[in-house]
C-alpha atoms as a PDB file:
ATOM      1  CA  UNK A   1       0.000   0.000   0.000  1.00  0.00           C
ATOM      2  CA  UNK A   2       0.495   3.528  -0.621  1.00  0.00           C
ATOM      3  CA  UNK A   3       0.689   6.246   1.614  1.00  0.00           C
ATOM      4  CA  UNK A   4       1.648   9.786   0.865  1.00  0.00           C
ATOM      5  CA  UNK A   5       2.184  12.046   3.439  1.00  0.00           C
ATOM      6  CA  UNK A   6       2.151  16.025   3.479  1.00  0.00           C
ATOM      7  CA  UNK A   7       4.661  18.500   5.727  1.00  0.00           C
ATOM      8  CA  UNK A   8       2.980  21.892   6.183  1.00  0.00           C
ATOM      9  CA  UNK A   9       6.802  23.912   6.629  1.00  0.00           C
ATOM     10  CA  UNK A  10       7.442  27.176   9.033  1.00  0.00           C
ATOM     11  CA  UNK A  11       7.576  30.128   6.973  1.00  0.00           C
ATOM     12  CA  UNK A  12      11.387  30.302   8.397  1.00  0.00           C
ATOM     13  CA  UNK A  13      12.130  26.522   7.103  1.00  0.00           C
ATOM     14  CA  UNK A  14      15.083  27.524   4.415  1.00  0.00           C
ATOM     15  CA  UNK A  15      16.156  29.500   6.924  1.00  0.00           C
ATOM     16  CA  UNK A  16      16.868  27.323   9.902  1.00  0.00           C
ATOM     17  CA  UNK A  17      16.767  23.643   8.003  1.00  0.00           C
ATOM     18  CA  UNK A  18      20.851  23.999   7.737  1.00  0.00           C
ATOM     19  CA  UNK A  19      20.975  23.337  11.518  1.00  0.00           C
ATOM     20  CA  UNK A  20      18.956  19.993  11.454  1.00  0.00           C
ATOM     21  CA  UNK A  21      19.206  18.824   7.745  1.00  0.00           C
ATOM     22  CA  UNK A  22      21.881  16.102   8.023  1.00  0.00           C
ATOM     23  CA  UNK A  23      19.589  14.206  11.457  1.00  0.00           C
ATOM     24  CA  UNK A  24      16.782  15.152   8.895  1.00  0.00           C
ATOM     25  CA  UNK A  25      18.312  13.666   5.817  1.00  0.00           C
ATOM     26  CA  UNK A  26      20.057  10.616   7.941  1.00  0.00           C
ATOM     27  CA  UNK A  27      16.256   9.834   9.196  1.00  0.00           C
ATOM     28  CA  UNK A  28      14.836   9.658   6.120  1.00  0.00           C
ATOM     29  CA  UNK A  29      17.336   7.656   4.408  1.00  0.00           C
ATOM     30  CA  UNK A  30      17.262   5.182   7.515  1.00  0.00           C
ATOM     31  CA  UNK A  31      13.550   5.061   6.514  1.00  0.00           C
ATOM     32  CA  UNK A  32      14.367   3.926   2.659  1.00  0.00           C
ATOM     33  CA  UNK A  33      16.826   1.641   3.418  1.00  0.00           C
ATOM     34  CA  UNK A  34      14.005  -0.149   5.386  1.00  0.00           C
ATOM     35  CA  UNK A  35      11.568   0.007   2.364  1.00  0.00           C
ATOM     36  CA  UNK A  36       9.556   2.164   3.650  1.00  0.00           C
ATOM     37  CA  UNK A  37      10.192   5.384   2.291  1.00  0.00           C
ATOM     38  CA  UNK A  38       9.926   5.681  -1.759  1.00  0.00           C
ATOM     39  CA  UNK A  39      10.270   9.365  -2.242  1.00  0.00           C
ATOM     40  CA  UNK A  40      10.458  12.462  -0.532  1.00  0.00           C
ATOM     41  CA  UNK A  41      11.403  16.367  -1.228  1.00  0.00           C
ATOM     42  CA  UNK A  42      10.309  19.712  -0.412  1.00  0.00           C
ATOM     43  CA  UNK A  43       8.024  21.507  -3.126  1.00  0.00           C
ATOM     44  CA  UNK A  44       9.541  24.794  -4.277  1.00  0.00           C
ATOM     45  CA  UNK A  45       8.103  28.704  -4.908  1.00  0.00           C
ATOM     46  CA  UNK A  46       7.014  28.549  -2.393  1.00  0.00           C
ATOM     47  CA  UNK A  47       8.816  26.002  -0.353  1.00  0.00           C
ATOM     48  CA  UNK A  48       5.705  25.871   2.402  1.00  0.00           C
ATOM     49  CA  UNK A  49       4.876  22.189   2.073  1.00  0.00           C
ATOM     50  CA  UNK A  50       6.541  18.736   1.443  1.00  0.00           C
ATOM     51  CA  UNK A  51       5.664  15.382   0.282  1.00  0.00           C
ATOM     52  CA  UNK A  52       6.441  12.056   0.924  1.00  0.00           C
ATOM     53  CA  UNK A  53       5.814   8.363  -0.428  1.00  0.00           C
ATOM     54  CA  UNK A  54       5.571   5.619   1.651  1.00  0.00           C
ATOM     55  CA  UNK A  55       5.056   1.784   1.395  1.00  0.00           C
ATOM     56  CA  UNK A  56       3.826  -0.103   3.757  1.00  0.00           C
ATOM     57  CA  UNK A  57       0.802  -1.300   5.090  1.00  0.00           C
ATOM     58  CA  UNK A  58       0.028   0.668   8.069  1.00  0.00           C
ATOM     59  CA  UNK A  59      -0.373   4.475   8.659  1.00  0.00           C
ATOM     60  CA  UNK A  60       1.274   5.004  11.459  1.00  0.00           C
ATOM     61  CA  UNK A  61       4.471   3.692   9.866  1.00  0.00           C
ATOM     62  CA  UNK A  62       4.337   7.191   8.292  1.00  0.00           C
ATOM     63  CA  UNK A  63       2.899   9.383  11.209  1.00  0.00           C
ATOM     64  CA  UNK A  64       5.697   7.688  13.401  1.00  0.00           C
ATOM     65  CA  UNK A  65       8.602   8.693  11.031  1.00  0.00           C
ATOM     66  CA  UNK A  66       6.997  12.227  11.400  1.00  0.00           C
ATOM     67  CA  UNK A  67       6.802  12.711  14.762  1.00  0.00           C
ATOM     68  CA  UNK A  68      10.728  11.195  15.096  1.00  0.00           C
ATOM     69  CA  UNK A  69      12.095  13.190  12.675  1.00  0.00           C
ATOM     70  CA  UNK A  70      14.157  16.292  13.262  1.00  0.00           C
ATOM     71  CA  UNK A  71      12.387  18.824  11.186  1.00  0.00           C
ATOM     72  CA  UNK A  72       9.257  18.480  13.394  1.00  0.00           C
ATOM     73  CA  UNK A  73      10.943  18.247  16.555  1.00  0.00           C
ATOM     74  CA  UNK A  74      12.420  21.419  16.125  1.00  0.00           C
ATOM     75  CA  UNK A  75       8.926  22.888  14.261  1.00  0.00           C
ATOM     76  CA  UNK A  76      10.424  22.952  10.850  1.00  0.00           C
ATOM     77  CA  UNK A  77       7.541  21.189  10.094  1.00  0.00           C
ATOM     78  CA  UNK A  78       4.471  22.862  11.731  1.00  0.00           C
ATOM     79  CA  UNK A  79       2.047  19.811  10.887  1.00  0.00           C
ATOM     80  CA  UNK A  80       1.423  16.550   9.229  1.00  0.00           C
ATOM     81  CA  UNK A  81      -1.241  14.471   6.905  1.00  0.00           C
ATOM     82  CA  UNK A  82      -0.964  11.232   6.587  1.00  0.00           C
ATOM     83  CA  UNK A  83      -3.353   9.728   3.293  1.00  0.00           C
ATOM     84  CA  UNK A  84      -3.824   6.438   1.448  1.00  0.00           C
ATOM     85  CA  UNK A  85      -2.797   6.449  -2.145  1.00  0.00           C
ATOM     86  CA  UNK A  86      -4.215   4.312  -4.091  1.00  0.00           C
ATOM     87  CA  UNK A  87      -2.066   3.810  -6.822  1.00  0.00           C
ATOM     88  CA  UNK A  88      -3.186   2.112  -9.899  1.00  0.00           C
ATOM     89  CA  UNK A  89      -1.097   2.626 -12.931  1.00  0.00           C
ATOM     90  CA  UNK A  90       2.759   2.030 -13.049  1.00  0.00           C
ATOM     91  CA  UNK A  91       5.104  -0.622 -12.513  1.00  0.00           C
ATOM     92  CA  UNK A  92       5.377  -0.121  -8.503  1.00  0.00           C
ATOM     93  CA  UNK A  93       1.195   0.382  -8.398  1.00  0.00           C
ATOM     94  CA  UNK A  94       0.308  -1.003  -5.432  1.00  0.00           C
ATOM     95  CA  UNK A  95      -3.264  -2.003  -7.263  1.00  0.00           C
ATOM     96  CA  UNK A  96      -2.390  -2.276 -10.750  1.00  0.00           C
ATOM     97  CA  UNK A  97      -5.611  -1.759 -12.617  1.00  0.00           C
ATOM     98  CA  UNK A  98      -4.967  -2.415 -16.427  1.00  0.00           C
ATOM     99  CA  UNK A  99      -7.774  -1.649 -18.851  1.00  0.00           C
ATOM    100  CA  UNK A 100      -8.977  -5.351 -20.489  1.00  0.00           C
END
């Protein structure tokens, strides 16, 4: 299963992400290298939200990684969605659904 979740970011976050990136960036890649995070990034102009993929079969695999990681703890990240995707087309689909 899918699961993509949403960061709401501080209005300061390019400002004071220098300070916690690297705990930031060495949680999420601790995350892939368990399979559970696909994909993640910050959208730009604005950067005032991120998103981020997940794979896994339970919800709170995602909410848990937020409330651990850096960027919230230090209110980088002033809030959190967590939201099944259900993903139907492509070759990691979690539902592939091909027209017959």
């Amino acid at each position: 299963m899918h699961y993509m979740m949403f960061y709401n970011l501080a209005p300061d976050y390019l400002e004071r992400r220098d300070e916690y990136r690297l705990a930031h960036l060495q949680h999420a890649w601790a995350a892939q290298s368990r399979g559970e995070l696909v994909l993640a990034g910050a959208l730009a102009d604005p950067a005032d939200a991120a998103m981020l993929l997940f794979s896994c079969e339970d919800p709170e695999v995602p909410k848990q990684f937020a409330l651990a990681d850096p960027y919230f703890e230090h209110g980088l990240v002033t809030g959190f969605e967590v939201r099944l995707w259900a993903t139907v087309v492509g070759e990691a689909a979690s539902t592939p659904i091909k027209p017959g």
